[in-house]
N, C-alpha and C. Protein backbone atom coordinates (compact mmCIF):
# COMPACT_ATOMS: atom_id res chain seq x y z
N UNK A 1 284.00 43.25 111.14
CA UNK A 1 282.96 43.02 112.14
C UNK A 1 283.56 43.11 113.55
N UNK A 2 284.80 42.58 113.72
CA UNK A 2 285.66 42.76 115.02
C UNK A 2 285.61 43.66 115.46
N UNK A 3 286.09 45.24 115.00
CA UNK A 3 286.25 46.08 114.98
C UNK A 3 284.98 46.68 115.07
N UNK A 4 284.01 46.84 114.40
CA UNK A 4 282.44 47.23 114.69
C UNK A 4 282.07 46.89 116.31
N UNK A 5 282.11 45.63 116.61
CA UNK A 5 281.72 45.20 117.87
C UNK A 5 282.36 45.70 118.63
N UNK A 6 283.64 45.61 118.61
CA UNK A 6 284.86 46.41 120.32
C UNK A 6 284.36 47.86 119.81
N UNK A 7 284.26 48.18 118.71
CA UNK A 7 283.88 49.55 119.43
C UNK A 7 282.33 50.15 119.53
N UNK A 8 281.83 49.40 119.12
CA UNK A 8 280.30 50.23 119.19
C UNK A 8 279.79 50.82 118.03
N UNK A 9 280.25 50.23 116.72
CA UNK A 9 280.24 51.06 115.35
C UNK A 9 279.06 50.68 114.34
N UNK A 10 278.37 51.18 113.74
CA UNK A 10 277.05 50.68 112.89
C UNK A 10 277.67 50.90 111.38
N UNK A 11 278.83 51.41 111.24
CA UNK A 11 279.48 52.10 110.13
C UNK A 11 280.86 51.31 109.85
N UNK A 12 281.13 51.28 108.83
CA UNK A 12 282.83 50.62 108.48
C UNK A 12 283.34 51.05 107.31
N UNK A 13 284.59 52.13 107.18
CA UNK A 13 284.97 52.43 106.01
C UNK A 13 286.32 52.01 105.78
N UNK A 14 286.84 51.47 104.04
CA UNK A 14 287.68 51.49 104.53
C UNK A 14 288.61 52.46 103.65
N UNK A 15 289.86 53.05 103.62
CA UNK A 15 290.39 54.47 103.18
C UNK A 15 291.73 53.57 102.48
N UNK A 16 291.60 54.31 101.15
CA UNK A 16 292.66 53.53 100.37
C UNK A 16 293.42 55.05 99.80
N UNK A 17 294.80 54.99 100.01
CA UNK A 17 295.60 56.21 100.01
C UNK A 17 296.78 55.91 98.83
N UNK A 18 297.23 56.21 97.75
CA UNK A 18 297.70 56.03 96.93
C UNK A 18 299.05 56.71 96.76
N UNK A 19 300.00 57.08 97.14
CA UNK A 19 301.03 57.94 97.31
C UNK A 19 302.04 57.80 96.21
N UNK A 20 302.55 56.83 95.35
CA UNK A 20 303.47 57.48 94.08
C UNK A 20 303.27 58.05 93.62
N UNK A 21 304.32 58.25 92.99
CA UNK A 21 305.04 59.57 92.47
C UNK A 21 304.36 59.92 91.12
N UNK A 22 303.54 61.07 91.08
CA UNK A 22 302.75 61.38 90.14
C UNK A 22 301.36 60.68 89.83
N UNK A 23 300.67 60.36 90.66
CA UNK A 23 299.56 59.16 90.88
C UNK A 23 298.93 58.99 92.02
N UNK A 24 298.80 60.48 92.54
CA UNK A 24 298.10 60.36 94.02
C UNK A 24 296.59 60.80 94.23
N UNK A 25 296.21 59.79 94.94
CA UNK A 25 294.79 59.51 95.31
C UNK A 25 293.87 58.93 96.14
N UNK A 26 292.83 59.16 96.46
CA UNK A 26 292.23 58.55 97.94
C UNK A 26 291.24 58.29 97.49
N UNK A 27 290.76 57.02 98.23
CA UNK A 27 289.30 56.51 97.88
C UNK A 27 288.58 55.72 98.91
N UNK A 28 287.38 56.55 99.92
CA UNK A 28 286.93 56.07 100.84
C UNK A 28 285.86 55.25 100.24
N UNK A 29 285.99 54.09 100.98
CA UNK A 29 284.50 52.93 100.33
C UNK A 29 283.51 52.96 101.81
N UNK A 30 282.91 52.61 101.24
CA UNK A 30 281.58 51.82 102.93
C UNK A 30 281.32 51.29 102.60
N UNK A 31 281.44 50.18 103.44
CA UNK A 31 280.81 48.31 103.50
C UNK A 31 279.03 48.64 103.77
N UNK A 32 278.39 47.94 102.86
CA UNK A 32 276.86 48.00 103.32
C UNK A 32 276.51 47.63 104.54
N UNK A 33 275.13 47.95 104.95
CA UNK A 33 274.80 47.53 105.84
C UNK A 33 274.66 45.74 105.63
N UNK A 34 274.62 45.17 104.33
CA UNK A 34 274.42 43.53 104.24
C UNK A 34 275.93 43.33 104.45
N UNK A 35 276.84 43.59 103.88
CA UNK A 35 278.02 43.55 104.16
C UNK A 35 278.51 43.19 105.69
N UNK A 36 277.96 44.21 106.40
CA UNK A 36 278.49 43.93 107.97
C UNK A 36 277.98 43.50 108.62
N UNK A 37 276.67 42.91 108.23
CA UNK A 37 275.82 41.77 108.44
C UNK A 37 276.35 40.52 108.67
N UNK A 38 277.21 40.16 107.07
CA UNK A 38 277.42 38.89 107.33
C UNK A 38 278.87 38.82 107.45
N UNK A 39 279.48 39.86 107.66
CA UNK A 39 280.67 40.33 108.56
C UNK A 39 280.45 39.71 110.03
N UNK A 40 279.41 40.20 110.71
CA UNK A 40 279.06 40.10 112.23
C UNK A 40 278.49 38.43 112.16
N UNK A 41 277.69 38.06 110.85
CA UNK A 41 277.36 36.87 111.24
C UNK A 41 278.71 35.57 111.37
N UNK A 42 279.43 35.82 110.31
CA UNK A 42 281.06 35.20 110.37
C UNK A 42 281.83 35.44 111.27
N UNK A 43 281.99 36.54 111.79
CA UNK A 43 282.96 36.56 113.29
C UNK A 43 281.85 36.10 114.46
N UNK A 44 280.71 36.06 114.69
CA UNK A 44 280.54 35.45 116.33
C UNK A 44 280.11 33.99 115.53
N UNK A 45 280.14 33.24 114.39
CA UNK A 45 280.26 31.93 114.30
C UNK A 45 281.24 31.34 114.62
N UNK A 46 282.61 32.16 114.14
CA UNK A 46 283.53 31.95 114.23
C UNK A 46 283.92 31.72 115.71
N UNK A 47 283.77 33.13 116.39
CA UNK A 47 283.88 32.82 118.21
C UNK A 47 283.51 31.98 118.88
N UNK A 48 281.95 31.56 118.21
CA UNK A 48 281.53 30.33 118.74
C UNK A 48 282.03 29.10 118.43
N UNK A 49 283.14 28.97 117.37
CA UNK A 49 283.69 27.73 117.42
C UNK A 49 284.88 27.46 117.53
N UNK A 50 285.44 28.82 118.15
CA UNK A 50 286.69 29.04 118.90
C UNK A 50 286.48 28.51 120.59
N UNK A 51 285.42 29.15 120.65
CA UNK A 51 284.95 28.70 122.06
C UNK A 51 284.69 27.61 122.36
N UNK A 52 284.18 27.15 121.60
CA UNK A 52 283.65 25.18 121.29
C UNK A 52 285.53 24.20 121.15
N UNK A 53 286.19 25.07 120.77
CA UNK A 53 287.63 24.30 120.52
C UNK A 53 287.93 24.42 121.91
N UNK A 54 287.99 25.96 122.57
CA UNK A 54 288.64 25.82 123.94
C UNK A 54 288.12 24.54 125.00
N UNK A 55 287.17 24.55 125.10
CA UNK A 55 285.92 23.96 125.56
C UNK A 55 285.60 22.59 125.49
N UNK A 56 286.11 21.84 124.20
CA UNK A 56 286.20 20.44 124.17
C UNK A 56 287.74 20.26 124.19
N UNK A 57 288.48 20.92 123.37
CA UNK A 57 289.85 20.49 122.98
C UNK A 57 290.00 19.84 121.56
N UNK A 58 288.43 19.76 120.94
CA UNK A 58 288.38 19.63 119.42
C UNK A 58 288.53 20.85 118.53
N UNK A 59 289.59 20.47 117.46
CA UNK A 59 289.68 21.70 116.86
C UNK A 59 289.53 21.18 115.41
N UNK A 60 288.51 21.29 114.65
CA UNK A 60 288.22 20.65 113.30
C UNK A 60 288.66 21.32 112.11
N UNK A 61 288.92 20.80 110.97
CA UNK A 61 289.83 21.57 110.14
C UNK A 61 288.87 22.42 109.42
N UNK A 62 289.63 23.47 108.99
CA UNK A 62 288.33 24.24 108.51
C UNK A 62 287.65 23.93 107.27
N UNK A 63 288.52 22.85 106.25
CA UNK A 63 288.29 22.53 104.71
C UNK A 63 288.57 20.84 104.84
N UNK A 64 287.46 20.05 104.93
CA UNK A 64 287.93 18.11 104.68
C UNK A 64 287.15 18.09 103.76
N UNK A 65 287.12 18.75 102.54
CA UNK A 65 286.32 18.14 101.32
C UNK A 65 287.30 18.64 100.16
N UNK A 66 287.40 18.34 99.02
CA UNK A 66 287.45 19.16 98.07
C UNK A 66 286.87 20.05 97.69
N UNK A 67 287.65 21.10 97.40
CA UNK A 67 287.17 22.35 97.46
C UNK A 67 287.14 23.26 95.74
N UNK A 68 286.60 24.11 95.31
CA UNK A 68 287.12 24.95 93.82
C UNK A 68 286.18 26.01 94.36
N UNK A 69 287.19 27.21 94.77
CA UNK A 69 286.67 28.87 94.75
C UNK A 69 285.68 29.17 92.94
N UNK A 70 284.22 29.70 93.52
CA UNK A 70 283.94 30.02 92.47
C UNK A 70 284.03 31.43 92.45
N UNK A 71 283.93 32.45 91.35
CA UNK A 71 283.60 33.89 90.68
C UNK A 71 282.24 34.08 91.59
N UNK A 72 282.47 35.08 92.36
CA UNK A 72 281.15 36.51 92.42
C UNK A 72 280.55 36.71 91.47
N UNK A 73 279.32 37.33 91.58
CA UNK A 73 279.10 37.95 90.85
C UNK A 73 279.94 39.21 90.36
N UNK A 74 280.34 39.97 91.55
CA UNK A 74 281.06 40.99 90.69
C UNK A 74 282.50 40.65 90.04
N UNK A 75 282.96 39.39 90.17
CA UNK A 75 284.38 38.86 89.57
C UNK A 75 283.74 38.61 87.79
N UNK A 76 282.48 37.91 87.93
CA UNK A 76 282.18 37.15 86.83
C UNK A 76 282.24 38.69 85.44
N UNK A 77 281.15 39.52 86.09
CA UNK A 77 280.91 40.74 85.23
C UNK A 77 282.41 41.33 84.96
N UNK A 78 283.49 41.20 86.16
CA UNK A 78 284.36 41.78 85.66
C UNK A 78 285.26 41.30 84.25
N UNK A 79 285.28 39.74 84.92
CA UNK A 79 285.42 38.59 83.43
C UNK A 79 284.93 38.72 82.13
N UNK A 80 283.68 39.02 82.51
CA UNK A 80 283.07 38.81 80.93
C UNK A 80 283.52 40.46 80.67
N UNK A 81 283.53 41.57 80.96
CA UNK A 81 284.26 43.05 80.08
C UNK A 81 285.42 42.93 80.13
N UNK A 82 286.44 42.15 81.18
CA UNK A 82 287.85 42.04 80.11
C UNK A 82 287.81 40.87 79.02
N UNK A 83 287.34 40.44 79.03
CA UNK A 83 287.11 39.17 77.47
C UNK A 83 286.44 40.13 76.40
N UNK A 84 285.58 40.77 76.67
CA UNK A 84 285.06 41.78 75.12
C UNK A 84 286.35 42.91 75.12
N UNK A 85 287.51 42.66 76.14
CA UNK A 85 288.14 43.70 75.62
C UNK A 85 289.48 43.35 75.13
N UNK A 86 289.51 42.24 75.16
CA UNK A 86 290.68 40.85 74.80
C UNK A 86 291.22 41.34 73.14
């Protein structure tokens, strides 16, 4: 989203280049338009509470709870086809 904004971009790809030896390959992706959505919505929240730190001199931690990362959806689907392939 950083990068979208400094430059003026409605588009974001990103280019994955594979170079060993006998195994070469490229693979351009594009982030959706929801994607850089909440790309843009996470970086100017973020600014805004960078700005709010400069600004008071409060800087709050980013995690005071207990926390457990859950599975995506696309992690979960990936889970359940390596287990049928177990």
């Amino acid at each position: 989203a950083m990068y979208c904004e400094t430059a003026a971009l409605d588009q974001f790809f990103w280019i994955f280049v594979n170079k060993d030896e006998n195994y070469h390959w490229v693979a351009i992706i594009e982030a959706s338009t929801e994607l850089l959505e909440l790309g843009m919505l996470e970086y100017r929240k973020t600014m805004r509470a960078i700005a709010n730190g400069f600004d008071t001199g409060e800087w709050p931690a980013p995690i005071t709870e207990d926390y457990t990362d859950e599975l995506n959806d696309f992690d979960v689907r990936r889970l359940e086809a390596l287990r049928v392939q177990a």
